[in-house]
PDB file of N, CA and C in Angstrom:
ATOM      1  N   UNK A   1      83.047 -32.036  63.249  1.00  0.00           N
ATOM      2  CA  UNK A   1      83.338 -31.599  61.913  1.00  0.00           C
ATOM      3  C   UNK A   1      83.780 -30.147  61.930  1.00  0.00           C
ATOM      4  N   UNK A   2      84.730 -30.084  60.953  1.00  0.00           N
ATOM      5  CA  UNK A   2      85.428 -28.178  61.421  1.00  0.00           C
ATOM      6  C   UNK A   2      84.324 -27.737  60.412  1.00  0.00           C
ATOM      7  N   UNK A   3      84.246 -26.287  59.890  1.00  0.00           N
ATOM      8  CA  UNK A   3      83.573 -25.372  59.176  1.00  0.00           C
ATOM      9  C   UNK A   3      84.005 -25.848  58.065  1.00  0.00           C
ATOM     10  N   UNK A   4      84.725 -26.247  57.638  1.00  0.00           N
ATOM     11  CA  UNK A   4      85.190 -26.373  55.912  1.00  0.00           C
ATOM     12  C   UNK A   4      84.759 -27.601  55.802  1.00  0.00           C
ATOM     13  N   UNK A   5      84.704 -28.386  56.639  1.00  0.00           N
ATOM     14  CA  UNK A   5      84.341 -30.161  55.894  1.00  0.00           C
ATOM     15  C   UNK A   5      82.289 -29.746  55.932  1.00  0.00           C
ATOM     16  N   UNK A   6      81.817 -28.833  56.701  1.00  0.00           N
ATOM     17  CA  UNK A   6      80.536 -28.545  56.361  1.00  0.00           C
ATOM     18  C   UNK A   6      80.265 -27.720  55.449  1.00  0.00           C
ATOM     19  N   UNK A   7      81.218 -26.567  54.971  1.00  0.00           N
ATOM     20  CA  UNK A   7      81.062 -25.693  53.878  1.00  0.00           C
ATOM     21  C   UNK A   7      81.217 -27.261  52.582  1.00  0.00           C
ATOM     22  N   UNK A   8      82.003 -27.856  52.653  1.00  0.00           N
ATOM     23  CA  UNK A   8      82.517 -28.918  51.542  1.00  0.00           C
ATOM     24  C   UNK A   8      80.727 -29.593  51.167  1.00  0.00           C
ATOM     25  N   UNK A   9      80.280 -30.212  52.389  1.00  0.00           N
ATOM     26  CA  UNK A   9      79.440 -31.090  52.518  1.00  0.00           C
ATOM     27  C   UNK A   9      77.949 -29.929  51.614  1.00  0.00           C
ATOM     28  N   UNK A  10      77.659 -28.906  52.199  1.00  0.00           N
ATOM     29  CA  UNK A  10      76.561 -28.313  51.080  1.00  0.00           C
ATOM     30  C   UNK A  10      77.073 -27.855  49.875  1.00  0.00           C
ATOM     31  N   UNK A  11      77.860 -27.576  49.860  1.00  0.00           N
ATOM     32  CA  UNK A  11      78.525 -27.199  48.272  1.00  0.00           C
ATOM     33  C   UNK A  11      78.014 -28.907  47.407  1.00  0.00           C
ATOM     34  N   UNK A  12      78.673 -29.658  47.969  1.00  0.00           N
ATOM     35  CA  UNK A  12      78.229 -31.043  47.711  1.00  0.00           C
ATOM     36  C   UNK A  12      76.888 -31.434  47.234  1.00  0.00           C
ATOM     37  N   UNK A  13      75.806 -31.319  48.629  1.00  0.00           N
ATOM     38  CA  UNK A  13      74.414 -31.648  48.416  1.00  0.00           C
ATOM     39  C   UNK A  13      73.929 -30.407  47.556  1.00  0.00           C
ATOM     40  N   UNK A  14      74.470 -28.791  47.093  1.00  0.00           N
ATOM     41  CA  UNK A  14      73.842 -28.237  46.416  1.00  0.00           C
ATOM     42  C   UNK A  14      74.342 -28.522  45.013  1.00  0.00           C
ATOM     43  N   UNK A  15      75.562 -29.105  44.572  1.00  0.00           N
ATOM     44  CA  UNK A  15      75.918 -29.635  43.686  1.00  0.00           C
ATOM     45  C   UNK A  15      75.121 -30.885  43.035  1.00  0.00           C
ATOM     46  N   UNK A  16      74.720 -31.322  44.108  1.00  0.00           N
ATOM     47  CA  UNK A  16      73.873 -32.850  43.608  1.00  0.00           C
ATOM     48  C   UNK A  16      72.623 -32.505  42.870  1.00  0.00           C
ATOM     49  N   UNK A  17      71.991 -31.470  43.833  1.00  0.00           N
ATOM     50  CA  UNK A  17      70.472 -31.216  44.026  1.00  0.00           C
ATOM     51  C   UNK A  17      70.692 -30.004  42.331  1.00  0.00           C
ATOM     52  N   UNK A  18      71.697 -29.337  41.979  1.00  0.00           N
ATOM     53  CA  UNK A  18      71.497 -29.084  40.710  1.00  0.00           C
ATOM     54  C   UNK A  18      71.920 -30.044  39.512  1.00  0.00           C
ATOM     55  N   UNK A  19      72.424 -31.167  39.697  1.00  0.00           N
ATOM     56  CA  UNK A  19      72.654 -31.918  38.552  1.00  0.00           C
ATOM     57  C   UNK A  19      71.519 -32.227  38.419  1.00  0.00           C
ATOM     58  N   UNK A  20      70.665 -32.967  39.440  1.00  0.00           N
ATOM     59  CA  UNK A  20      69.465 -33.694  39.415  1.00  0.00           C
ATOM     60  C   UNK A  20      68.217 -32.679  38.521  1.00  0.00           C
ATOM     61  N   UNK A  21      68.214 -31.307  39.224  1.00  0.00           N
ATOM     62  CA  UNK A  21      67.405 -30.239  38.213  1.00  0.00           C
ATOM     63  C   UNK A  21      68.113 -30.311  36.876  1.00  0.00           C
ATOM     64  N   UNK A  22      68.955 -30.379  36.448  1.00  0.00           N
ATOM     65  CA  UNK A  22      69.453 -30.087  35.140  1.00  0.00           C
ATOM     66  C   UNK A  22      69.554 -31.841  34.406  1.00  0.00           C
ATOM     67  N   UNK A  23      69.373 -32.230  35.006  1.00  0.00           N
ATOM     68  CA  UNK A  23      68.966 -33.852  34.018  1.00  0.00           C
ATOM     69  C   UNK A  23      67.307 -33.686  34.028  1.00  0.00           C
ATOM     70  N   UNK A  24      66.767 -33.370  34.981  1.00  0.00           N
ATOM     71  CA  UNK A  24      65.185 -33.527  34.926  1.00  0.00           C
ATOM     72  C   UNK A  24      65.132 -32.975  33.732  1.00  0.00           C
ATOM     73  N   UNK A  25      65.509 -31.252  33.739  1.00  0.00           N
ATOM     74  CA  UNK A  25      64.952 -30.077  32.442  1.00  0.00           C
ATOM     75  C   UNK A  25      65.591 -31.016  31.365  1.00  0.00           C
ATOM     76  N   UNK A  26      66.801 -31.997  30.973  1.00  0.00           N
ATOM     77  CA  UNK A  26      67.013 -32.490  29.922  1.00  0.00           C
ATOM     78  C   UNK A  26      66.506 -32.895  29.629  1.00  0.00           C
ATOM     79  N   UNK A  27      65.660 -33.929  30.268  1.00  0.00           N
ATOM     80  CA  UNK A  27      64.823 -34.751  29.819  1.00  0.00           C
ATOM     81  C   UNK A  27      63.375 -34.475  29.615  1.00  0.00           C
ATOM     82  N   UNK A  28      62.731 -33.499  29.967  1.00  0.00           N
ATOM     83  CA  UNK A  28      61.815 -32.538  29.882  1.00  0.00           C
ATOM     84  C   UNK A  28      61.962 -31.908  28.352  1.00  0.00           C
ATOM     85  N   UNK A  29      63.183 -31.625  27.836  1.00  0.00           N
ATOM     86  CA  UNK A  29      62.999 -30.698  26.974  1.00  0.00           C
ATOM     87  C   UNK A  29      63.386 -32.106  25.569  1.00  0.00           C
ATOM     88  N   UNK A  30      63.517 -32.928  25.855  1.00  0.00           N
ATOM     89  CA  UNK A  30      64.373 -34.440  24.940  1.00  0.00           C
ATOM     90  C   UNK A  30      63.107 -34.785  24.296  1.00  0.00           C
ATOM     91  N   UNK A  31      62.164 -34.516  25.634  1.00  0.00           N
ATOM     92  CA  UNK A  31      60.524 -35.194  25.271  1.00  0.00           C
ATOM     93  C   UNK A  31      59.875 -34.380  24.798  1.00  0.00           C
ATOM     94  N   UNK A  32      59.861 -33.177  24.938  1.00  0.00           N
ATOM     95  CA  UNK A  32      59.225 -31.874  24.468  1.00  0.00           C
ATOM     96  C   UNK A  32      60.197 -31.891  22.458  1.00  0.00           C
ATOM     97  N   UNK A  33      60.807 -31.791  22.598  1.00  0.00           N
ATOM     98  CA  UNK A  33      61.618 -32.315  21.140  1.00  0.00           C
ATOM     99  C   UNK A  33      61.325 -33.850  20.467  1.00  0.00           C
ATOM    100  N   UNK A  34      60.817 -34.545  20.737  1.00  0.00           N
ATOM    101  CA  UNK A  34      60.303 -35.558  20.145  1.00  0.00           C
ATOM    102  C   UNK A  34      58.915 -35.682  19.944  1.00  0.00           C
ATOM    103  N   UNK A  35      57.719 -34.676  20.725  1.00  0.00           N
ATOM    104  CA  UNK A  35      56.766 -34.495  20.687  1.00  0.00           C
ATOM    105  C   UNK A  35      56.773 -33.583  19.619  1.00  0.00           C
ATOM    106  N   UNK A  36      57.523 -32.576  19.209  1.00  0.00           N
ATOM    107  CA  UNK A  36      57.131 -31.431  17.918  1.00  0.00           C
ATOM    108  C   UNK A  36      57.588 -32.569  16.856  1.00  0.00           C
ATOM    109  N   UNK A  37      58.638 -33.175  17.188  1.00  0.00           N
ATOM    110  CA  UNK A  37      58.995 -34.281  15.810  1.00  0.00           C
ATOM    111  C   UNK A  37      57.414 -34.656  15.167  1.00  0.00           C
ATOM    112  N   UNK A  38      57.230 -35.397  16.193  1.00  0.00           N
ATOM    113  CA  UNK A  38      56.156 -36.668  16.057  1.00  0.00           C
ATOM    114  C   UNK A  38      55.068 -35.671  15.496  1.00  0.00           C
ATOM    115  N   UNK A  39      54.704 -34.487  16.010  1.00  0.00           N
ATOM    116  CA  UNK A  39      53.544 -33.743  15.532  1.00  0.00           C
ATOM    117  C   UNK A  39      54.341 -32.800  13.811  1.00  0.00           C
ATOM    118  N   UNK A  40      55.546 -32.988  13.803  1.00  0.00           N
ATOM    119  CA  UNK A  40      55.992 -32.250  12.346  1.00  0.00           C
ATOM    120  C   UNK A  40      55.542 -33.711  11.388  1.00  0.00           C
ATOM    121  N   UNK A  41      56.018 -34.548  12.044  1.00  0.00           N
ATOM    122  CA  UNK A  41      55.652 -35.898  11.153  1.00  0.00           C
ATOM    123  C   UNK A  41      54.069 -35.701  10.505  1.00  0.00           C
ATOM    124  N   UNK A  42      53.103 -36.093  11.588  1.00  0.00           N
ATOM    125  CA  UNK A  42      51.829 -35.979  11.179  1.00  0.00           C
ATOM    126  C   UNK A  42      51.501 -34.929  10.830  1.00  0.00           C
ATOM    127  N   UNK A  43      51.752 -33.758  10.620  1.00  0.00           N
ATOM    128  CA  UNK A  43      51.963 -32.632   9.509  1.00  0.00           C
ATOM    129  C   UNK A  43      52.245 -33.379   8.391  1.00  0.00           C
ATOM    130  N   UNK A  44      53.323 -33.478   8.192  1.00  0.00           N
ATOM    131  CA  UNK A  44      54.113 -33.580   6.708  1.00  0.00           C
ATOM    132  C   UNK A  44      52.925 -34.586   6.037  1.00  0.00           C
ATOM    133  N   UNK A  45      52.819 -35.565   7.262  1.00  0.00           N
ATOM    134  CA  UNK A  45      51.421 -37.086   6.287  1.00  0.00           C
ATOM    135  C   UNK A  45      50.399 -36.024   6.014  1.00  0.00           C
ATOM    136  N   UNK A  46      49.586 -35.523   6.813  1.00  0.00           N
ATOM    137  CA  UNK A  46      48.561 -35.023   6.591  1.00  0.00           C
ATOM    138  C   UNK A  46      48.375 -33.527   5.077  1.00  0.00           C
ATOM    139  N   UNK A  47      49.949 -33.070   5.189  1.00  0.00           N
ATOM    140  CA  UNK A  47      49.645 -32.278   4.002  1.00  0.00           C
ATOM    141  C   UNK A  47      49.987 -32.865   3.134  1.00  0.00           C
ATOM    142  N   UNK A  48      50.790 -34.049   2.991  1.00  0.00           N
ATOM    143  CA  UNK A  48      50.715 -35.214   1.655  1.00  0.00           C
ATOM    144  C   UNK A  48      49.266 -35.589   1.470  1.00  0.00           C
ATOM    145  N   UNK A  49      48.518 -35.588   2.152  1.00  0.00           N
ATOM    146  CA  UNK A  49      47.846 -36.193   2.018  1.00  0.00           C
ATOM    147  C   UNK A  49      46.618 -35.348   1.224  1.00  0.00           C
ATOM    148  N   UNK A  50      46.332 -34.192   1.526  1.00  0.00           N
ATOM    149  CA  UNK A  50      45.285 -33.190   1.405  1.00  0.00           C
ATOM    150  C   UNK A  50      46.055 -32.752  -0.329  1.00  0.00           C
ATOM    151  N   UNK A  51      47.454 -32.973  -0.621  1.00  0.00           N
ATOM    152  CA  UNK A  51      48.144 -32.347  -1.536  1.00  0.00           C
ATOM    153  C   UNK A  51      47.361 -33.360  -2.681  1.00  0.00           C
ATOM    154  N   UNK A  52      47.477 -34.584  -2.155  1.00  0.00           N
ATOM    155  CA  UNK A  52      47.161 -35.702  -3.252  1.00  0.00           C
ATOM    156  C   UNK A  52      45.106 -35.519  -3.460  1.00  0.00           C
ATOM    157  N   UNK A  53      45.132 -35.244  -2.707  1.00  0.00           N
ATOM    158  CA  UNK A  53      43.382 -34.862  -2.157  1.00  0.00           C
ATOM    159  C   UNK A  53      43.049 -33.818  -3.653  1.00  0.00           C
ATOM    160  N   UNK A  54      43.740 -32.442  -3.570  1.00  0.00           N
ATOM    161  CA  UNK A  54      43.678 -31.624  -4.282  1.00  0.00           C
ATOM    162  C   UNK A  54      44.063 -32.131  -5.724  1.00  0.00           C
ATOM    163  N   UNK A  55      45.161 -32.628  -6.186  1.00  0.00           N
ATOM    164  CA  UNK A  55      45.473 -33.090  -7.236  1.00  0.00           C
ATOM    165  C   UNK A  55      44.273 -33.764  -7.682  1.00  0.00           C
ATOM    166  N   UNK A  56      43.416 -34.909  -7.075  1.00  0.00           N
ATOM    167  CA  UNK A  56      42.663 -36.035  -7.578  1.00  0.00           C
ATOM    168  C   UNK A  56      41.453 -34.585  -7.667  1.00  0.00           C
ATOM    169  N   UNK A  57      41.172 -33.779  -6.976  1.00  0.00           N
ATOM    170  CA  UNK A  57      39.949 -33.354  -7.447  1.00  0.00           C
ATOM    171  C   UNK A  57      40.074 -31.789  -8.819  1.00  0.00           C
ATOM    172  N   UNK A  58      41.238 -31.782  -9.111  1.00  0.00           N
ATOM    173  CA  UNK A  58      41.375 -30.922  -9.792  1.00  0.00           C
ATOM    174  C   UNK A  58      41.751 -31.804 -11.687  1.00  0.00           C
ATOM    175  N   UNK A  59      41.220 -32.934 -11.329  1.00  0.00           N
ATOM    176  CA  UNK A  59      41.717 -33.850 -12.809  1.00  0.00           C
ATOM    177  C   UNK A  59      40.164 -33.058 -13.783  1.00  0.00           C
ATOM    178  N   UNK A  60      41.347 -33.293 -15.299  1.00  0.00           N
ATOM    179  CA  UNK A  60      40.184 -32.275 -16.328  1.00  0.00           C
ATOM    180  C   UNK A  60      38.820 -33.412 -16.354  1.00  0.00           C
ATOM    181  N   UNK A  61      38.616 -34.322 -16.149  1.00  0.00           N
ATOM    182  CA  UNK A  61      37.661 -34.855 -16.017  1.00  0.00           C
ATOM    183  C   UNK A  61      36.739 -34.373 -15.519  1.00  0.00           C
ATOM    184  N   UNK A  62      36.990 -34.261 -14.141  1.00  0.00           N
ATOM    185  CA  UNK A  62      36.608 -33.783 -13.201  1.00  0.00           C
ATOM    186  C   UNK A  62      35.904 -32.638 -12.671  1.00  0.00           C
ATOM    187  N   UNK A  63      36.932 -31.670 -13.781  1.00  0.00           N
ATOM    188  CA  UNK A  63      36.367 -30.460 -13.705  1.00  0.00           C
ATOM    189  C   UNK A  63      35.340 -30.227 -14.946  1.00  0.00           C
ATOM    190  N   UNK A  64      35.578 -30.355 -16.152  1.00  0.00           N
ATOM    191  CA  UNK A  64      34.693 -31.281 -17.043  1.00  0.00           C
ATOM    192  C   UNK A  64      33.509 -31.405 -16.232  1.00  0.00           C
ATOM    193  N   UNK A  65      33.378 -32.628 -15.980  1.00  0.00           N
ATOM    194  CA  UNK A  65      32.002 -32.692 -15.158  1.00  0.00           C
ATOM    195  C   UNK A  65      31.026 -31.709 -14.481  1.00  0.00           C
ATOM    196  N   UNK A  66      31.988 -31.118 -13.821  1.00  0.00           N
ATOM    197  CA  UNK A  66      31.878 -30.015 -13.031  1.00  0.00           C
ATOM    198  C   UNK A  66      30.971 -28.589 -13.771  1.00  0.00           C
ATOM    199  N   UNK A  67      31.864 -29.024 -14.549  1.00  0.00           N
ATOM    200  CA  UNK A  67      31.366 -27.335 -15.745  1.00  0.00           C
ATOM    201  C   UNK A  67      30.231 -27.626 -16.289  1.00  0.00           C
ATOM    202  N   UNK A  68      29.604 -29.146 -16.872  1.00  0.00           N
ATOM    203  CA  UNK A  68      28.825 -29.416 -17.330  1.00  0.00           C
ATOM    204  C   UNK A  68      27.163 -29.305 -16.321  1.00  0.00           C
ATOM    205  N   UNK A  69      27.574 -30.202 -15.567  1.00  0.00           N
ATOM    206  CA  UNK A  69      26.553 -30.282 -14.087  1.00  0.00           C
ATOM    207  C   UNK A  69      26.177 -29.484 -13.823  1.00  0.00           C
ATOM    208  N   UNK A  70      27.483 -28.566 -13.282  1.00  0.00           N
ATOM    209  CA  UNK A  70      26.565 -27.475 -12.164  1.00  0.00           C
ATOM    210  C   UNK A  70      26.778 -25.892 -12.581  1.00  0.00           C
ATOM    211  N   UNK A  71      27.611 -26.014 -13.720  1.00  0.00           N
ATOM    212  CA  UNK A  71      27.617 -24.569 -14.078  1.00  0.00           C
ATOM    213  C   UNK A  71      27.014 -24.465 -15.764  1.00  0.00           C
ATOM    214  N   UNK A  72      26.383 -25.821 -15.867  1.00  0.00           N
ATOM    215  CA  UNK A  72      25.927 -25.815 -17.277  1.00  0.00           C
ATOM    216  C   UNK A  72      26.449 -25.384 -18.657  1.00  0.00           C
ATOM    217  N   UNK A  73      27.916 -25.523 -18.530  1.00  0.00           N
ATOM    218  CA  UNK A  73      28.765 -25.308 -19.582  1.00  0.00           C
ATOM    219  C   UNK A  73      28.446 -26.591 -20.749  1.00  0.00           C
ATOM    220  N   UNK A  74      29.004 -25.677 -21.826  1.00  0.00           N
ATOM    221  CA  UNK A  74      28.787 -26.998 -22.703  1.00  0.00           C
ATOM    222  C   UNK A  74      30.069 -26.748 -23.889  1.00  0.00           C
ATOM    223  N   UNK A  75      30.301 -27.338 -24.331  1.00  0.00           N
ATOM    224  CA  UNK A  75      31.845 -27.731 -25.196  1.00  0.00           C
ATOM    225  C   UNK A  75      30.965 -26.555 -26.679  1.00  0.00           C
ATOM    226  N   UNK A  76      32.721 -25.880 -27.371  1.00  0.00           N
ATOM    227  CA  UNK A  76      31.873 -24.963 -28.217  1.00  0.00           C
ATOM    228  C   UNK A  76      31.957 -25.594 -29.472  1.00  0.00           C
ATOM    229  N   UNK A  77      31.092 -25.041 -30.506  1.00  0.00           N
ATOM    230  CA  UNK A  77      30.915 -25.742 -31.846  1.00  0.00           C
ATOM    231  C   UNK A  77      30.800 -24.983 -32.743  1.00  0.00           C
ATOM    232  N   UNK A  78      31.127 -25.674 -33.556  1.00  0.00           N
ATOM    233  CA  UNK A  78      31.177 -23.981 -35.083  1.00  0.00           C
ATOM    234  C   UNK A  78      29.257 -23.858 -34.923  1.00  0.00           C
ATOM    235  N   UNK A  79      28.527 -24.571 -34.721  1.00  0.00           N
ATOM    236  CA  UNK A  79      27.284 -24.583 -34.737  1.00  0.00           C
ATOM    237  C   UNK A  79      26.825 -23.397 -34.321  1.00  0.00           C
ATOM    238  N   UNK A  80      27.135 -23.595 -32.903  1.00  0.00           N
ATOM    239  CA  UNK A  80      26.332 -21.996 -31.663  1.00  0.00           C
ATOM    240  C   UNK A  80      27.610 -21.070 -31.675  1.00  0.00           C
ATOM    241  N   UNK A  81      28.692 -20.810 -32.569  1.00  0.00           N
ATOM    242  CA  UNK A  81      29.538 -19.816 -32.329  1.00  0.00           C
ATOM    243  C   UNK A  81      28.986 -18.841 -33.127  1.00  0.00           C
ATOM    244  N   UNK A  82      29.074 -17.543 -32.596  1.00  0.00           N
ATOM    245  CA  UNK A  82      28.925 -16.211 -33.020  1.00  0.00           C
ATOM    246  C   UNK A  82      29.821 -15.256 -33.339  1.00  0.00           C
ATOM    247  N   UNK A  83      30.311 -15.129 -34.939  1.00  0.00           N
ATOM    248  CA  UNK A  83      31.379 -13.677 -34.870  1.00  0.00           C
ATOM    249  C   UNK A  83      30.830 -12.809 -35.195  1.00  0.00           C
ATOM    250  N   UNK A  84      31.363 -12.069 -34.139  1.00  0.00           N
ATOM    251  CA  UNK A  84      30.924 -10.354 -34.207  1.00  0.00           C
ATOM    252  C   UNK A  84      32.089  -9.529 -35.227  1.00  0.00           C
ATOM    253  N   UNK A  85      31.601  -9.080 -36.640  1.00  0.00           N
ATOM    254  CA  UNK A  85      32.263  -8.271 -37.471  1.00  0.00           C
ATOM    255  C   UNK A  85      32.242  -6.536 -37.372  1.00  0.00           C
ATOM    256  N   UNK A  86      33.258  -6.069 -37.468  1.00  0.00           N
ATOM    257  CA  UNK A  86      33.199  -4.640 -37.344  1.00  0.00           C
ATOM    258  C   UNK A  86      33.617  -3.617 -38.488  1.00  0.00           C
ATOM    259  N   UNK A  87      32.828  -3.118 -39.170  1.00  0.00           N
ATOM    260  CA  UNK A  87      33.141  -2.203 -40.283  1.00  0.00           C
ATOM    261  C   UNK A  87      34.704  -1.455 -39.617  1.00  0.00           C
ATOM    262  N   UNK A  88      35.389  -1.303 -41.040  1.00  0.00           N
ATOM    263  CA  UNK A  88      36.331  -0.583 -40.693  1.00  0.00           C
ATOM    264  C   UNK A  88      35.895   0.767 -40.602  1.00  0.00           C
ATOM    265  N   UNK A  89      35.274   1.804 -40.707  1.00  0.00           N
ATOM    266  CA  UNK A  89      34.865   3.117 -40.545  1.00  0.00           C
ATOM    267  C   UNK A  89      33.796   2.868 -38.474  1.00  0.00           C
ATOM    268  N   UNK A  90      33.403   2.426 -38.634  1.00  0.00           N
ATOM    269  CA  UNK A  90      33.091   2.293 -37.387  1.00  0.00           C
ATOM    270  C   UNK A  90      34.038   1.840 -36.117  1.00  0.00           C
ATOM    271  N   UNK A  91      35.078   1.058 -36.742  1.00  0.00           N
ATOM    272  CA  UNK A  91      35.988   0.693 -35.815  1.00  0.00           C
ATOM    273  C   UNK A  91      36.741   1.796 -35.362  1.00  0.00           C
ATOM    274  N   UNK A  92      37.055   2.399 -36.133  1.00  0.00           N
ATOM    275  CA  UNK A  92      37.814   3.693 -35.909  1.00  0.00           C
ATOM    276  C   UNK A  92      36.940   4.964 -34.842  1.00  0.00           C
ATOM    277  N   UNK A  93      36.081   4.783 -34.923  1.00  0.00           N
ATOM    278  CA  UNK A  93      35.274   5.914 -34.405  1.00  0.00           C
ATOM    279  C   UNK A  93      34.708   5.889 -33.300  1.00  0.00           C
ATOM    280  N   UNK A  94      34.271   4.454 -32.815  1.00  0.00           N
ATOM    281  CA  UNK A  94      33.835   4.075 -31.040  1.00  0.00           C
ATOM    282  C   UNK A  94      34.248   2.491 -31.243  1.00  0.00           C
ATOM    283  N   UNK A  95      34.315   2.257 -29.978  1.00  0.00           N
ATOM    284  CA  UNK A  95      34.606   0.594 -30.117  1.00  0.00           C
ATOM    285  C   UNK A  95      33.462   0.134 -30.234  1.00  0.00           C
ATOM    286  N   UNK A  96      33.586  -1.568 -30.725  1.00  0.00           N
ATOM    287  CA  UNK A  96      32.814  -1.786 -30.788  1.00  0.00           C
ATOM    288  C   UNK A  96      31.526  -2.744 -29.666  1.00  0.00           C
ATOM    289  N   UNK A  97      30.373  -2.668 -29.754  1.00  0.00           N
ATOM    290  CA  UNK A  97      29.868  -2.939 -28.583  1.00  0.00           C
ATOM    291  C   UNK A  97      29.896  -4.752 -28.442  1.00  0.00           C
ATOM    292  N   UNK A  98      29.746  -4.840 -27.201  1.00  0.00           N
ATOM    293  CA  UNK A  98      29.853  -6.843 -27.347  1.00  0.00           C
ATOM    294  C   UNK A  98      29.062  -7.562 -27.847  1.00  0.00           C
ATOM    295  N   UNK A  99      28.783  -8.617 -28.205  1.00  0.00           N
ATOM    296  CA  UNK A  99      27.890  -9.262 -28.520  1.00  0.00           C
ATOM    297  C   UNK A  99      26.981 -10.412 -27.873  1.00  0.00           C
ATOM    298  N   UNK A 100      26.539 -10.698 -27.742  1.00  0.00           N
ATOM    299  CA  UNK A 100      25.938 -12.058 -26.745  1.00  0.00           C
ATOM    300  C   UNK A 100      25.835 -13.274 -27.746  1.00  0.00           C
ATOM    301  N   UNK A 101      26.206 -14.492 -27.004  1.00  0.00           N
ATOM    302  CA  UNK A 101      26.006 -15.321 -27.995  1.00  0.00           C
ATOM    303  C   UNK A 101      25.135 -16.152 -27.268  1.00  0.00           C
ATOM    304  N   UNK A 102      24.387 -16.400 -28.299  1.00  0.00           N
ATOM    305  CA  UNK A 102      23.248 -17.764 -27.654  1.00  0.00           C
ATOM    306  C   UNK A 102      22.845 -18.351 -29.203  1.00  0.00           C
ATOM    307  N   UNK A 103      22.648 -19.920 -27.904  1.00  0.00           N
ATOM    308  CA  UNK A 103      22.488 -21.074 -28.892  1.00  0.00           C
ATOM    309  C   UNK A 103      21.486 -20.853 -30.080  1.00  0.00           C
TER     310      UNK A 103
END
């Protein structure tokens, strides 16, 4: 074999030996791109899902309940309402102080 049909011949096998690296990394990176898919997917379900989560626990019912139970709210009524009146000569001169209302 002269020098050029062996210069030909590794140019060759180093030609091969980089296609073969550069299909591997394709396919390396094809799968690495279908793996963020697949994990954007189960994202997207999972914050549909927590979105609908939030909606169902924020219904006025719900919170209703909520206010009643555990923060002991109770719906208002001309009954237990309290207005606080303020002379006009006093209004003018300091504000006026708050009032507390109880049942």
């Amino acid at each position: 074999m002269s020098r050029v049909s062996v210069l030909l011949m590794i140019a060759v096998m180093a030609s091969a030996l980089y296609l073969v690296r550069t299909q591997y990394e394709s396919r390396s990176l094809t799968m690495e791109i279908d793996r963020a898919t697949s994990l954007a997917r189960n994202l997207e379900t999972e914050n549909d899902r927590l979105d609908v989560e939030r909606r169902a626990q924020a219904t006025p019912l719900r919170v209703e309940k909520l206010a009643r139970e555990q923060l002991h709210m109770r719906t208002i009524t001309p009954a237990i309402t309290q207005y606080a009146t303020v002379s006009v000569g006093a209004a003018a001169s300091a504000p006026a102080a708050p009032t507390e209302v109880r049942p």
